[in-house]
PDB file of N, CA and C in Angstrom:
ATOM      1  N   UNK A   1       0.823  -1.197   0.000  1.00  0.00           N
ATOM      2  CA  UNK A   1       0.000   0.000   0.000  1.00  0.00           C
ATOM      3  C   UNK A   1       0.865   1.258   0.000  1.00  0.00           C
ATOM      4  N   UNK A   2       1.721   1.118   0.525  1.00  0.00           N
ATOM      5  CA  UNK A   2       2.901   2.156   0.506  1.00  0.00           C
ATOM      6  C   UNK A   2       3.099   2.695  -0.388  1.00  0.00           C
ATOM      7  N   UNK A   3       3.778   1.595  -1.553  1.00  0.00           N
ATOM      8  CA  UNK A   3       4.469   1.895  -2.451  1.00  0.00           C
ATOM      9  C   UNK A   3       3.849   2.138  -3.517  1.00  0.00           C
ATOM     10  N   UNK A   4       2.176   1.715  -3.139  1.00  0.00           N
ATOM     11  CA  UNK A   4       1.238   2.183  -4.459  1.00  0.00           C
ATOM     12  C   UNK A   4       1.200   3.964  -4.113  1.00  0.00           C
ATOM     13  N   UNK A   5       0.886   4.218  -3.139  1.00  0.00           N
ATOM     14  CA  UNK A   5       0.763   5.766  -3.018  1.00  0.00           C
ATOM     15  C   UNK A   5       2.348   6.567  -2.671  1.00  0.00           C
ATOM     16  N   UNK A   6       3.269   6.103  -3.075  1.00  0.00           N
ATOM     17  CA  UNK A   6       4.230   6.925  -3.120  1.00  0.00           C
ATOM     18  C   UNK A   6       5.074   7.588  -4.292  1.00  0.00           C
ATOM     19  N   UNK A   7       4.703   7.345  -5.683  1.00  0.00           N
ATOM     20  CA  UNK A   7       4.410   8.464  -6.954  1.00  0.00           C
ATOM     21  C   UNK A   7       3.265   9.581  -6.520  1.00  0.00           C
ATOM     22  N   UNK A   8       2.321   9.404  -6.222  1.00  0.00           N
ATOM     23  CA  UNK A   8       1.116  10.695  -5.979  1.00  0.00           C
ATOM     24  C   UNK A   8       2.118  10.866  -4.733  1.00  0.00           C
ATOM     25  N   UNK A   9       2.613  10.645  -3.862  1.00  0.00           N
ATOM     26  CA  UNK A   9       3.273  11.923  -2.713  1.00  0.00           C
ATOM     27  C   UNK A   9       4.396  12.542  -3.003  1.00  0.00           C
ATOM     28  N   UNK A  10       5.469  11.424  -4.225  1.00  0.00           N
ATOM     29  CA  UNK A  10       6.425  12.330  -4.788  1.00  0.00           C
ATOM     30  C   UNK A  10       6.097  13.815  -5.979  1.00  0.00           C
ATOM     31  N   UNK A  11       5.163  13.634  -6.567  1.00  0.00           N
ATOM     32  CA  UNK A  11       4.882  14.201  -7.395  1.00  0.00           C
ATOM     33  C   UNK A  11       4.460  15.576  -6.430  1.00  0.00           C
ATOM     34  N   UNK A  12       3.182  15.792  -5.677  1.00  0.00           N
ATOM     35  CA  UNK A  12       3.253  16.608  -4.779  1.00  0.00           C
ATOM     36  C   UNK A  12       3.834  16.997  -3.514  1.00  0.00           C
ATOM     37  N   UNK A  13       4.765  16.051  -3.244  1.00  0.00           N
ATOM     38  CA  UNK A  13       5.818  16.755  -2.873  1.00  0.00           C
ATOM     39  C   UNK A  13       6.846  18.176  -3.896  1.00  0.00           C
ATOM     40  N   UNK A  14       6.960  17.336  -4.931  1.00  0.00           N
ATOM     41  CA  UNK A  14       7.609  18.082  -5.698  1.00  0.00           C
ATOM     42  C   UNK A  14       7.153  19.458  -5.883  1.00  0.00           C
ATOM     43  N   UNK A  15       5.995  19.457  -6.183  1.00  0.00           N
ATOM     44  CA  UNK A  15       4.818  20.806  -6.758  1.00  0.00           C
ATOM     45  C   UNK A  15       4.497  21.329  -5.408  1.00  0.00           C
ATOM     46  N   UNK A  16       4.902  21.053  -4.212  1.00  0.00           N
ATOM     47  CA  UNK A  16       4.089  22.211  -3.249  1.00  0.00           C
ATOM     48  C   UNK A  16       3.957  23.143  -3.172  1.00  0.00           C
ATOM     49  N   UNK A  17       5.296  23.773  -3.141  1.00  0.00           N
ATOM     50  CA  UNK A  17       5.785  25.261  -3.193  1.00  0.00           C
ATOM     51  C   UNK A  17       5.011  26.176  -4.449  1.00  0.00           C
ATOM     52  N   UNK A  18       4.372  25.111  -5.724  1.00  0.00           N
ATOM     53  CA  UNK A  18       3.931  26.470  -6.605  1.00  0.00           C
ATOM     54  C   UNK A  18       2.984  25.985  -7.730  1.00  0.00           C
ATOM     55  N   UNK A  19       1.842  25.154  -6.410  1.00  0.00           N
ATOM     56  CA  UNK A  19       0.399  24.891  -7.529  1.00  0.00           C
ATOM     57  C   UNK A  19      -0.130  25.295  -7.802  1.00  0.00           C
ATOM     58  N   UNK A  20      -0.679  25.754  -8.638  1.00  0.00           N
ATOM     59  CA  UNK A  20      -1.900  26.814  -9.589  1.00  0.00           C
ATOM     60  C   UNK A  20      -3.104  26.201  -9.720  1.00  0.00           C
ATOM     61  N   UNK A  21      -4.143  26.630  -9.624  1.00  0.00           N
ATOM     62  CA  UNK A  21      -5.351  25.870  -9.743  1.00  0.00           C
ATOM     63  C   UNK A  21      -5.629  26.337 -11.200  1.00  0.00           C
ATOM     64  N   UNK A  22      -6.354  24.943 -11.809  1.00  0.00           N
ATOM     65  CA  UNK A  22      -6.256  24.544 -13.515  1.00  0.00           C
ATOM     66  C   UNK A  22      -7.613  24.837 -13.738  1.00  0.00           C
ATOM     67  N   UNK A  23      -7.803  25.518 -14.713  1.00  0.00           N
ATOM     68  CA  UNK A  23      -8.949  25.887 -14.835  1.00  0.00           C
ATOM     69  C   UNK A  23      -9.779  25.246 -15.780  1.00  0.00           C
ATOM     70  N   UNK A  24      -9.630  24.419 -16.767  1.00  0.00           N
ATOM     71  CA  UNK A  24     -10.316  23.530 -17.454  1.00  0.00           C
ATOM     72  C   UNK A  24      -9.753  22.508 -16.686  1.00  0.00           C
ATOM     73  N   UNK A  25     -10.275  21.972 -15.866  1.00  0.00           N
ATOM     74  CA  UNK A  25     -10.013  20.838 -15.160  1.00  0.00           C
ATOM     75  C   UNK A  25     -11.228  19.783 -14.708  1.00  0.00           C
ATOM     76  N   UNK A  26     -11.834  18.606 -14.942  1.00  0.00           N
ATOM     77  CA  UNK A  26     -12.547  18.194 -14.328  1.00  0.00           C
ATOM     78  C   UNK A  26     -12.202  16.981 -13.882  1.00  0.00           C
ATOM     79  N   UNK A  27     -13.247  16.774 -13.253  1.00  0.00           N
ATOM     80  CA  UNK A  27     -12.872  15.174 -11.527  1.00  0.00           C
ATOM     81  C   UNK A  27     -14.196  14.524 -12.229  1.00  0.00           C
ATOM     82  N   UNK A  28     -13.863  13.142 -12.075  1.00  0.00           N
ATOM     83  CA  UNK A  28     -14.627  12.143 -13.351  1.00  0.00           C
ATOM     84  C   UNK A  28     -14.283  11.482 -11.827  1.00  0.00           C
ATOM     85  N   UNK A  29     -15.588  10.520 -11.503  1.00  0.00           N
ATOM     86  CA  UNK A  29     -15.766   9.846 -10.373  1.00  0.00           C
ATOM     87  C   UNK A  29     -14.786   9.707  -9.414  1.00  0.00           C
ATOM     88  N   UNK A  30     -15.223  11.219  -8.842  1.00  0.00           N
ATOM     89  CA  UNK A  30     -14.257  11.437  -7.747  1.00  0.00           C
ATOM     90  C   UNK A  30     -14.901  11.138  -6.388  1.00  0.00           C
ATOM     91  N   UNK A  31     -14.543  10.296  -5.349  1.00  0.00           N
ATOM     92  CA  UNK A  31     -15.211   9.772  -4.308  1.00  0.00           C
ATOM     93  C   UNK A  31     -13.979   9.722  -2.980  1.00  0.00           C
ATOM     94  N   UNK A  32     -14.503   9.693  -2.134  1.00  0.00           N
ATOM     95  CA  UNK A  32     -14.211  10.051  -0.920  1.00  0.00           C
ATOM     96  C   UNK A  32     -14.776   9.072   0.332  1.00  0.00           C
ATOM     97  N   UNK A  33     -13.989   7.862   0.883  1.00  0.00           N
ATOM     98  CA  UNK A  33     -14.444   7.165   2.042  1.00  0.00           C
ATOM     99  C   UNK A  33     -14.148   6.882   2.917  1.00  0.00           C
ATOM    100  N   UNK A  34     -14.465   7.174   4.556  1.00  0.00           N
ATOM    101  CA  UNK A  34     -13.862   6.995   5.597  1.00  0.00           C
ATOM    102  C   UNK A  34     -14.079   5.622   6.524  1.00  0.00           C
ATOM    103  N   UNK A  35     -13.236   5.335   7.638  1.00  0.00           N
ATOM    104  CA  UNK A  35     -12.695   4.411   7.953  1.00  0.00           C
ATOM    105  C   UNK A  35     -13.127   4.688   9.884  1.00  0.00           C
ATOM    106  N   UNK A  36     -13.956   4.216  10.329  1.00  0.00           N
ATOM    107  CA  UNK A  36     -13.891   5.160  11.763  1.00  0.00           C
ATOM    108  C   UNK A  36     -13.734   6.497  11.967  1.00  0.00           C
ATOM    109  N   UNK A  37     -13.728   7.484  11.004  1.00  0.00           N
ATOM    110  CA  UNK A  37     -13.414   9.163  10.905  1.00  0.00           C
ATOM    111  C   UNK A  37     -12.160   9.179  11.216  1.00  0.00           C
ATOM    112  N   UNK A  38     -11.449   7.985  10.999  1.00  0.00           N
ATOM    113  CA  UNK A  38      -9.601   8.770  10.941  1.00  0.00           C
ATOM    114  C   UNK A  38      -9.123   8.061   9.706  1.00  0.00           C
ATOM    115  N   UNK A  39      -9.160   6.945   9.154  1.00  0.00           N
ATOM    116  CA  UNK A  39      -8.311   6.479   8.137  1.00  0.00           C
ATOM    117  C   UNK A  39      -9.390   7.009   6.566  1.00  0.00           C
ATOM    118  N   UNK A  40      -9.010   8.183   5.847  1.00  0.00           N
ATOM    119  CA  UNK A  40      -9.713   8.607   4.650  1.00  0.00           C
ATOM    120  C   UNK A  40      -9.265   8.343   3.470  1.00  0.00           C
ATOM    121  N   UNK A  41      -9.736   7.360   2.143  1.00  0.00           N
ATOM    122  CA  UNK A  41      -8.985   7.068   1.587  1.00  0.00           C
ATOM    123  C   UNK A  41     -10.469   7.999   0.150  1.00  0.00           C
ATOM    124  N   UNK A  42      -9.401   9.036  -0.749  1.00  0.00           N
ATOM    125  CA  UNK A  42     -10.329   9.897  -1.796  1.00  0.00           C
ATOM    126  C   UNK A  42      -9.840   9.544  -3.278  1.00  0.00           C
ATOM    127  N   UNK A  43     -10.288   9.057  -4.064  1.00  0.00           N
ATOM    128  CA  UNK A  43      -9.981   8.023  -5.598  1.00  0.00           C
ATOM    129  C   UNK A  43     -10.979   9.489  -6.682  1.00  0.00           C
ATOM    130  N   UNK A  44     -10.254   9.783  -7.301  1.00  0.00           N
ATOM    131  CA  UNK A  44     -10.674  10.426  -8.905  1.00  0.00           C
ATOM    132  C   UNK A  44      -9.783  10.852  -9.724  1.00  0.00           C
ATOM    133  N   UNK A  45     -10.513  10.716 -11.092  1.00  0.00           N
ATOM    134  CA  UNK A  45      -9.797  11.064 -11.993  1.00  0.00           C
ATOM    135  C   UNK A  45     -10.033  12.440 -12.535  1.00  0.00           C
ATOM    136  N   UNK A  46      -8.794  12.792 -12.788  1.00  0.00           N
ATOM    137  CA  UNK A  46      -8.937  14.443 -13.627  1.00  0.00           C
ATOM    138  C   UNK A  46      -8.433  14.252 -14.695  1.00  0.00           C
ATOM    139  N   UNK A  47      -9.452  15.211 -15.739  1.00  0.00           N
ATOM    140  CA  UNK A  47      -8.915  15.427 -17.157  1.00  0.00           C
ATOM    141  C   UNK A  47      -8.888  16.758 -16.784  1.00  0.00           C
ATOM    142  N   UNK A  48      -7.818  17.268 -17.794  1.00  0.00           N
ATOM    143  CA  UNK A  48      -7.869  18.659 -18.170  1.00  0.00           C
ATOM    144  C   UNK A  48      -7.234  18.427 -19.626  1.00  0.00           C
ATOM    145  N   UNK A  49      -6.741  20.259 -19.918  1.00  0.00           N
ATOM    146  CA  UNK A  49      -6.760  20.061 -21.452  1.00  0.00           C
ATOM    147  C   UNK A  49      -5.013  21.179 -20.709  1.00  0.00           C
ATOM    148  N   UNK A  50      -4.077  20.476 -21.638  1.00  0.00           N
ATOM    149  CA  UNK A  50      -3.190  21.017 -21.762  1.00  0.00           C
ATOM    150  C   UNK A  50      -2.127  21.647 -23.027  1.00  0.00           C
ATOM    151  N   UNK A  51      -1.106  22.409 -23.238  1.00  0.00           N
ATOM    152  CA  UNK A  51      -0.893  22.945 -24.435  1.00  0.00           C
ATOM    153  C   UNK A  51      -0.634  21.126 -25.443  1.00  0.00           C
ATOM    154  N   UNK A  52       0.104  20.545 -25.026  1.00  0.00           N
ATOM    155  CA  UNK A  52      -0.244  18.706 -25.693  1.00  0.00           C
ATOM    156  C   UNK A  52      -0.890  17.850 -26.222  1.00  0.00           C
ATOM    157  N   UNK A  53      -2.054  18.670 -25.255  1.00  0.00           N
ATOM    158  CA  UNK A  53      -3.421  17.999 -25.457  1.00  0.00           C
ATOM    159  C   UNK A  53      -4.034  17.373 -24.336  1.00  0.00           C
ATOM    160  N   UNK A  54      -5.037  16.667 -24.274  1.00  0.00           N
ATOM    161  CA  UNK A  54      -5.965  16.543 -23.338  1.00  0.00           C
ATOM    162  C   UNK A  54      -5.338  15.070 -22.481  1.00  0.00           C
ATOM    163  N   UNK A  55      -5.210  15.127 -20.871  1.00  0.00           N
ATOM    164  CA  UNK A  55      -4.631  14.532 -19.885  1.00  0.00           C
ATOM    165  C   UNK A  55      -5.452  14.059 -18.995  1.00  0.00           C
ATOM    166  N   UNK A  56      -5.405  12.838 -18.969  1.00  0.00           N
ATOM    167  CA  UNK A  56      -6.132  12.210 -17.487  1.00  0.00           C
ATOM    168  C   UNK A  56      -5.550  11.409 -16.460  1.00  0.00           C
ATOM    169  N   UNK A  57      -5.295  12.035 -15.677  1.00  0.00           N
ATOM    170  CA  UNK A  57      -4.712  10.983 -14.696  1.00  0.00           C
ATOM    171  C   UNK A  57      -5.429  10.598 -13.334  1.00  0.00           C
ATOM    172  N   UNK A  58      -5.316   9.367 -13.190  1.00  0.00           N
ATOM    173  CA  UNK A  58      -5.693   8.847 -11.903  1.00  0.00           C
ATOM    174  C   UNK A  58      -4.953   9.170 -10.335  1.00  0.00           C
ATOM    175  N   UNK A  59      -5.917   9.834  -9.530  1.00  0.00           N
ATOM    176  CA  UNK A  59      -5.316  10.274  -8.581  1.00  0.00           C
ATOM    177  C   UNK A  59      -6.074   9.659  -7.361  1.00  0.00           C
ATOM    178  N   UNK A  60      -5.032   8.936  -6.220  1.00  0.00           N
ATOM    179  CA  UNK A  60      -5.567   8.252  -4.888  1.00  0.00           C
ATOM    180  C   UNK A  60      -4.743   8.919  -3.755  1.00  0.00           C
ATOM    181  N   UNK A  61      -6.093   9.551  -2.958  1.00  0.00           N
ATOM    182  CA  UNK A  61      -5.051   9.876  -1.296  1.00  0.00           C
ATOM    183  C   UNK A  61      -5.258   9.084  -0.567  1.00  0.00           C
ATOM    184  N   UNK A  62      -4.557   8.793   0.508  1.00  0.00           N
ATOM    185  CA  UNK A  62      -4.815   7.587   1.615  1.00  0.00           C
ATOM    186  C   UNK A  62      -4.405   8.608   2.442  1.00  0.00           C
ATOM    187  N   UNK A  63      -5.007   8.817   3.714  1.00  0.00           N
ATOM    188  CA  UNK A  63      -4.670   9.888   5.138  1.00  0.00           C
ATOM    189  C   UNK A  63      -4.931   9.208   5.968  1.00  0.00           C
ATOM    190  N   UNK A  64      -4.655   9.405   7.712  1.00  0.00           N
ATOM    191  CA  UNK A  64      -5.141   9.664   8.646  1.00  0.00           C
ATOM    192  C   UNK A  64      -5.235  10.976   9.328  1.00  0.00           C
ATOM    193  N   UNK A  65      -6.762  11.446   9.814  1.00  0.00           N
ATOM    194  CA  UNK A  65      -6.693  12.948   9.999  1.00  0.00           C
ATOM    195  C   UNK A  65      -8.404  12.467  11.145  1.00  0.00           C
ATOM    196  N   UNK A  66      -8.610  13.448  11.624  1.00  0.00           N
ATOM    197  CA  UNK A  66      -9.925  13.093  12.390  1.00  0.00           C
ATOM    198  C   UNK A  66     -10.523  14.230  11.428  1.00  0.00           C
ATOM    199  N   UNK A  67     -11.494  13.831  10.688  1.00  0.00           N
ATOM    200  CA  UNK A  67     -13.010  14.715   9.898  1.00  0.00           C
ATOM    201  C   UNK A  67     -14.108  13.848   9.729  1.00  0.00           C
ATOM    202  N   UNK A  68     -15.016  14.849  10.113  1.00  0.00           N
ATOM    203  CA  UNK A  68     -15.887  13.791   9.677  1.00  0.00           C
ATOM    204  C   UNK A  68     -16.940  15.099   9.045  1.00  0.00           C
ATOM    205  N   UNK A  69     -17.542  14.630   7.697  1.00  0.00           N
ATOM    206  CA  UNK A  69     -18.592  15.437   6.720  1.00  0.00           C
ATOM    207  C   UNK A  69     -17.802  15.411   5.695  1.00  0.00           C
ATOM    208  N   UNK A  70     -17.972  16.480   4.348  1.00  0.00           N
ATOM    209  CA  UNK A  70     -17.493  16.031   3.637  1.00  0.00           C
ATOM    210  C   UNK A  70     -16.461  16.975   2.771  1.00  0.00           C
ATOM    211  N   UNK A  71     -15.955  16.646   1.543  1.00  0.00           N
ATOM    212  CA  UNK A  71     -14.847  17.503   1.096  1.00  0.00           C
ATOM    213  C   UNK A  71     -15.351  17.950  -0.133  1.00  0.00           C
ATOM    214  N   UNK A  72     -14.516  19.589   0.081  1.00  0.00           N
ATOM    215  CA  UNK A  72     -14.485  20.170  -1.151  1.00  0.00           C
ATOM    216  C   UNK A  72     -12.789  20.098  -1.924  1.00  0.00           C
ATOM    217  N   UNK A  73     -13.121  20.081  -3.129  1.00  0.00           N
ATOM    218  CA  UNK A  73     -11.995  19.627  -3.742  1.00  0.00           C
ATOM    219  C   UNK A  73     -11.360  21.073  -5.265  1.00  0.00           C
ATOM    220  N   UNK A  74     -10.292  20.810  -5.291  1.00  0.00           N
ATOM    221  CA  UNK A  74      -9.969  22.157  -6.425  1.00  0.00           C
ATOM    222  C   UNK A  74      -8.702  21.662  -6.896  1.00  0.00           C
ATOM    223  N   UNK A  75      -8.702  20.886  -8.421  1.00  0.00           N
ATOM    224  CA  UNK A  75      -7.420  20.666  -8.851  1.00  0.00           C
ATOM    225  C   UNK A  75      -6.808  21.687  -9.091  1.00  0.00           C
ATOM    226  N   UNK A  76      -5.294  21.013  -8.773  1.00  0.00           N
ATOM    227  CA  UNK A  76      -4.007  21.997  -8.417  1.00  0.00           C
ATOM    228  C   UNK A  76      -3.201  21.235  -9.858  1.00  0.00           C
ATOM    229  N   UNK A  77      -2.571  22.239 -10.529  1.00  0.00           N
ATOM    230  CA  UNK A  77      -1.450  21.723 -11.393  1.00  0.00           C
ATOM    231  C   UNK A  77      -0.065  22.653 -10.926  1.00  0.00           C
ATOM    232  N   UNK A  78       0.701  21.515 -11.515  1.00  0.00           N
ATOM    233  CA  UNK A  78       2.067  22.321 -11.670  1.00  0.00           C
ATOM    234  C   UNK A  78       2.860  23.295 -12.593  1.00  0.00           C
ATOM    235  N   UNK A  79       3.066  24.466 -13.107  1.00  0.00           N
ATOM    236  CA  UNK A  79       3.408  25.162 -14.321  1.00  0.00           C
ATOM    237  C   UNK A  79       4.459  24.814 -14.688  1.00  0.00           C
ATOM    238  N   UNK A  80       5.574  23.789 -13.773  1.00  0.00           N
ATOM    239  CA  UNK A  80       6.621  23.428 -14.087  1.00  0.00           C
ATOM    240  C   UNK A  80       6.519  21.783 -15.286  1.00  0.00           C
ATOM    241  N   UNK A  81       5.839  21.613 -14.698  1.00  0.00           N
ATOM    242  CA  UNK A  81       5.388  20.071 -15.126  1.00  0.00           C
ATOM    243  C   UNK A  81       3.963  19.753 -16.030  1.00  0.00           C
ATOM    244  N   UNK A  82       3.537  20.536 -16.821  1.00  0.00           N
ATOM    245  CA  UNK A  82       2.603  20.018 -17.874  1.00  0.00           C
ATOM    246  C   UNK A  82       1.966  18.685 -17.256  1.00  0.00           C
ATOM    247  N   UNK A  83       0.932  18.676 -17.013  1.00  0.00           N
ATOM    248  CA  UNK A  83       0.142  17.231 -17.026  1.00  0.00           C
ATOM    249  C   UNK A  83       0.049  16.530 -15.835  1.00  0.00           C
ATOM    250  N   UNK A  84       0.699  17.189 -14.753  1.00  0.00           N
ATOM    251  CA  UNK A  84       0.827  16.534 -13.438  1.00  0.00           C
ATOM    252  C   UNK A  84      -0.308  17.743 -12.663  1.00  0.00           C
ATOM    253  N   UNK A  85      -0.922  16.800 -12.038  1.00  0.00           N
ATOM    254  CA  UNK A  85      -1.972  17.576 -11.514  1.00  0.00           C
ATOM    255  C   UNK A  85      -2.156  16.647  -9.768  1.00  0.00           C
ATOM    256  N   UNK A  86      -2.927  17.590  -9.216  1.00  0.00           N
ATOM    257  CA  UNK A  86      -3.539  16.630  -7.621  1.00  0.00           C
ATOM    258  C   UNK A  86      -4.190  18.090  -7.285  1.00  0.00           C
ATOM    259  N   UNK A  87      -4.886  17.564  -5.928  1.00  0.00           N
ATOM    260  CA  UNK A  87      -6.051  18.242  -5.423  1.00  0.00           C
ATOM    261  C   UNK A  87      -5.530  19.167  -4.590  1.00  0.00           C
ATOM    262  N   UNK A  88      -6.340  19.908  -3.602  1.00  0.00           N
ATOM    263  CA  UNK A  88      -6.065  20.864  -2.580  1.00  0.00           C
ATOM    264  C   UNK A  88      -5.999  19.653  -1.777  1.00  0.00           C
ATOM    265  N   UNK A  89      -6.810  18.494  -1.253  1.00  0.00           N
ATOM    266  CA  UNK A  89      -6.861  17.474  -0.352  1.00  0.00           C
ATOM    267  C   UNK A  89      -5.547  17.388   0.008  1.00  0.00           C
ATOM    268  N   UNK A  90      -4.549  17.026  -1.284  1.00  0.00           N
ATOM    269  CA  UNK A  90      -3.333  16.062  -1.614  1.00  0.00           C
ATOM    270  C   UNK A  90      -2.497  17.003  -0.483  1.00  0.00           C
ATOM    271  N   UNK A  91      -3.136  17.980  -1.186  1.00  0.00           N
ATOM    272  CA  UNK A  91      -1.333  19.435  -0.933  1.00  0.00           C
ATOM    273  C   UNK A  91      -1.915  19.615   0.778  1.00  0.00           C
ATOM    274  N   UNK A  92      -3.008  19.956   1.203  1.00  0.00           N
ATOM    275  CA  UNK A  92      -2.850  20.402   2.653  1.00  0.00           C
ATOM    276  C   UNK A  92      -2.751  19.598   3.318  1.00  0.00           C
ATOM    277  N   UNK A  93      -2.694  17.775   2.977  1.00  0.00           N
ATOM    278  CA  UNK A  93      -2.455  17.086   3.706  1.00  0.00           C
ATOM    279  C   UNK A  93      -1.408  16.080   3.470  1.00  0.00           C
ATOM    280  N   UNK A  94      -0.530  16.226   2.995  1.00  0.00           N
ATOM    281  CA  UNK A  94       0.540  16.146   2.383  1.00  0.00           C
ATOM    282  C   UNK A  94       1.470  15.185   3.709  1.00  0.00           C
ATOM    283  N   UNK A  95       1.556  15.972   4.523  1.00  0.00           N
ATOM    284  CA  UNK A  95       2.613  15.119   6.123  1.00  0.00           C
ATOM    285  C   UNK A  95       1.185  13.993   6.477  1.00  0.00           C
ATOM    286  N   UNK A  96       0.390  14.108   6.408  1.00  0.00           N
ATOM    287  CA  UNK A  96      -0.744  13.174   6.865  1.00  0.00           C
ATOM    288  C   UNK A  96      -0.801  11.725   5.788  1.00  0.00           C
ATOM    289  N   UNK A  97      -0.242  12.133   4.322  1.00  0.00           N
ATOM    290  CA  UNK A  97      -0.341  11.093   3.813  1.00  0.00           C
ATOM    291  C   UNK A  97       1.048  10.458   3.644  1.00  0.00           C
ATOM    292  N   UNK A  98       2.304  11.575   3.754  1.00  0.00           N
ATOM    293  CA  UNK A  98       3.516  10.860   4.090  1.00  0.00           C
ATOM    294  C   UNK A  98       3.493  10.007   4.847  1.00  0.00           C
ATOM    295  N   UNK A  99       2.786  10.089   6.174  1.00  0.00           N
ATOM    296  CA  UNK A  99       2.863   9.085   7.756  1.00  0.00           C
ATOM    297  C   UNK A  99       2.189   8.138   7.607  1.00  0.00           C
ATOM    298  N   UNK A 100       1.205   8.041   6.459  1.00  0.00           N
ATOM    299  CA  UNK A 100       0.166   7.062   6.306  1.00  0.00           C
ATOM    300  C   UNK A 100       0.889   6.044   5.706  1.00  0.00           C
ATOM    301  N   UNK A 101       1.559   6.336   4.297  1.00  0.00           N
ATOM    302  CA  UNK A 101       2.563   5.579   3.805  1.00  0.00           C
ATOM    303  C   UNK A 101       3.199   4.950   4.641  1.00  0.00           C
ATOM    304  N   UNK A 102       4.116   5.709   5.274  1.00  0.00           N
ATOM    305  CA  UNK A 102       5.258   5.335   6.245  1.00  0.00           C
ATOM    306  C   UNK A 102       4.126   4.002   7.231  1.00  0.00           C
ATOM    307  N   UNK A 103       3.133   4.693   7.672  1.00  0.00           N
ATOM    308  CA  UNK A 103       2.825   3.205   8.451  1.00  0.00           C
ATOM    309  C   UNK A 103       2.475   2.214   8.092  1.00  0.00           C
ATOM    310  N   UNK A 104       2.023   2.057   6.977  1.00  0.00           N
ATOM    311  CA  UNK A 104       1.397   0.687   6.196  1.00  0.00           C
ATOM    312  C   UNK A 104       2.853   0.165   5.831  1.00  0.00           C
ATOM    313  N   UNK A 105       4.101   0.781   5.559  1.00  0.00           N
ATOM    314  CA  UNK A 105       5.459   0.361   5.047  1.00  0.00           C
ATOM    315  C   UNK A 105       5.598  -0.651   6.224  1.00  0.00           C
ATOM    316  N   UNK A 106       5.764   0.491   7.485  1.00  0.00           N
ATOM    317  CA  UNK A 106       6.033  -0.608   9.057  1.00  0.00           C
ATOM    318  C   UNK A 106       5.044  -1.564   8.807  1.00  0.00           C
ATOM    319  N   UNK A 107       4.256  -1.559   8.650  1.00  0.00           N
ATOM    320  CA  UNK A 107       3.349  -2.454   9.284  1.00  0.00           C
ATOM    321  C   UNK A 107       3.337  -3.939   8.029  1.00  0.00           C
ATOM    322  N   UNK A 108       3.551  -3.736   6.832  1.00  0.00           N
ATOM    323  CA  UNK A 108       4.235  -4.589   6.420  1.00  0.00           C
ATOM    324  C   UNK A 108       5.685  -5.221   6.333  1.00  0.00           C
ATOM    325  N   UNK A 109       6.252  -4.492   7.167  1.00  0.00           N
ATOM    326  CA  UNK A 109       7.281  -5.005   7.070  1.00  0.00           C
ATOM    327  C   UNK A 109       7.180  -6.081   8.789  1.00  0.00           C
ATOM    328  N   UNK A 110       6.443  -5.447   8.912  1.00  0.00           N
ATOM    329  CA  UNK A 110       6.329  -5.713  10.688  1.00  0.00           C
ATOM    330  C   UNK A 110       5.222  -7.491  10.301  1.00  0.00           C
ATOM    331  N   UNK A 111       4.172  -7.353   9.576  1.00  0.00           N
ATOM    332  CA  UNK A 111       3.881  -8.771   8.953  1.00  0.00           C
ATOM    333  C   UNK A 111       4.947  -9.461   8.871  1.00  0.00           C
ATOM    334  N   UNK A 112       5.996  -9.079   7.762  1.00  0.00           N
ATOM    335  CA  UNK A 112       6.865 -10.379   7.368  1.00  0.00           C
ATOM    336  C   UNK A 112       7.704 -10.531   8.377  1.00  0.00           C
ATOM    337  N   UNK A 113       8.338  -9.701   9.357  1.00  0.00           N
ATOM    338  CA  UNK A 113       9.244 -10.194   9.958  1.00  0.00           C
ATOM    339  C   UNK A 113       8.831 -10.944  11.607  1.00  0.00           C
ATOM    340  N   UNK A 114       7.285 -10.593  11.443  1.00  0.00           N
ATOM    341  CA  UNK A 114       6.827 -11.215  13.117  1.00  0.00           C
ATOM    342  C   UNK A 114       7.128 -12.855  12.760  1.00  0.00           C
ATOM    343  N   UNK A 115       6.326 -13.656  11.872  1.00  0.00           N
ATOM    344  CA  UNK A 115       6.911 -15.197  12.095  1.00  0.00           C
ATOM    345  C   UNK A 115       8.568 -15.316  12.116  1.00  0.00           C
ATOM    346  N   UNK A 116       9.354 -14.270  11.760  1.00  0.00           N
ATOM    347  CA  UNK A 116      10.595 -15.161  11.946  1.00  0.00           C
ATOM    348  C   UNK A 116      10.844 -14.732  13.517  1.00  0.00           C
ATOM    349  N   UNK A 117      10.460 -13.922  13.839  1.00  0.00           N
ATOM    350  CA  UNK A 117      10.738 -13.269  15.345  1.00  0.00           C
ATOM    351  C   UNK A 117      10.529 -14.706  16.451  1.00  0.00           C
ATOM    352  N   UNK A 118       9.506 -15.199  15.910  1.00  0.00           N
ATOM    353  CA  UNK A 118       8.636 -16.317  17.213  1.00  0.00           C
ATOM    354  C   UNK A 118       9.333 -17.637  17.012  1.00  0.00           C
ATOM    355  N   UNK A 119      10.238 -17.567  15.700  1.00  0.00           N
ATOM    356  CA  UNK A 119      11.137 -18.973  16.065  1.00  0.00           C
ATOM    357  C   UNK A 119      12.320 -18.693  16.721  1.00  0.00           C
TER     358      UNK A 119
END
């Protein structure tokens, strides 16, 4: 699970400092589902239209954060990077989905290494 969401945190990592909100941009079944009101995992796709031509990419956040109701969303692109896009979600919660990563990493790693621990 980690390593599936760690391109979408490099990518906005990269772009924090100077996202622009895209103005032909739309979110094609964009959904949002929580877990006890702390583990939030939000799945959509954005097209927009760029000088290239028209871009869709699939975008997944995985967080832990305490909210509960629901989200407003505003794709963010990068001016450096043509075609790379993510949400306001992505960017203000950005350390929330780093740690999320990071714990599903432990926690698989913490799977494989508990049976050798108990011999």
């Amino acid at each position: 699970m980690g390593y599936a969401l760690a391109p979408g945190i490099i990518d906005d990592v990269q772009m924090r400092s100077r996202p622009q909100p895209v103005q032909m941009a739309r979110i094609e079944g964009g959904r949002c589902s929580s877990r006890l009101a702390i583990l939030h995992s939000c799945e959509a796709t954005v097209t927009a239209a760029t000088k290239e031509g028209p871009v869709r990419r699939s975008l997944t956040h995985v967080f832990f954060d305490l909210h509960v109701g629901g989200w407003t969303v505003r794709v963010l692109g990068d001016p450096l990077r043509p075609g790379v896009f993510t949400t306001d979600i992505g960017l203000t919660r950005i350390w929330h989905r780093i740690g999320t990563a990071l714990f599903f990493v432990a926690f698989g790693v913490g799977m494989l290494v508990a049976p050798w621990a108990n011999l």
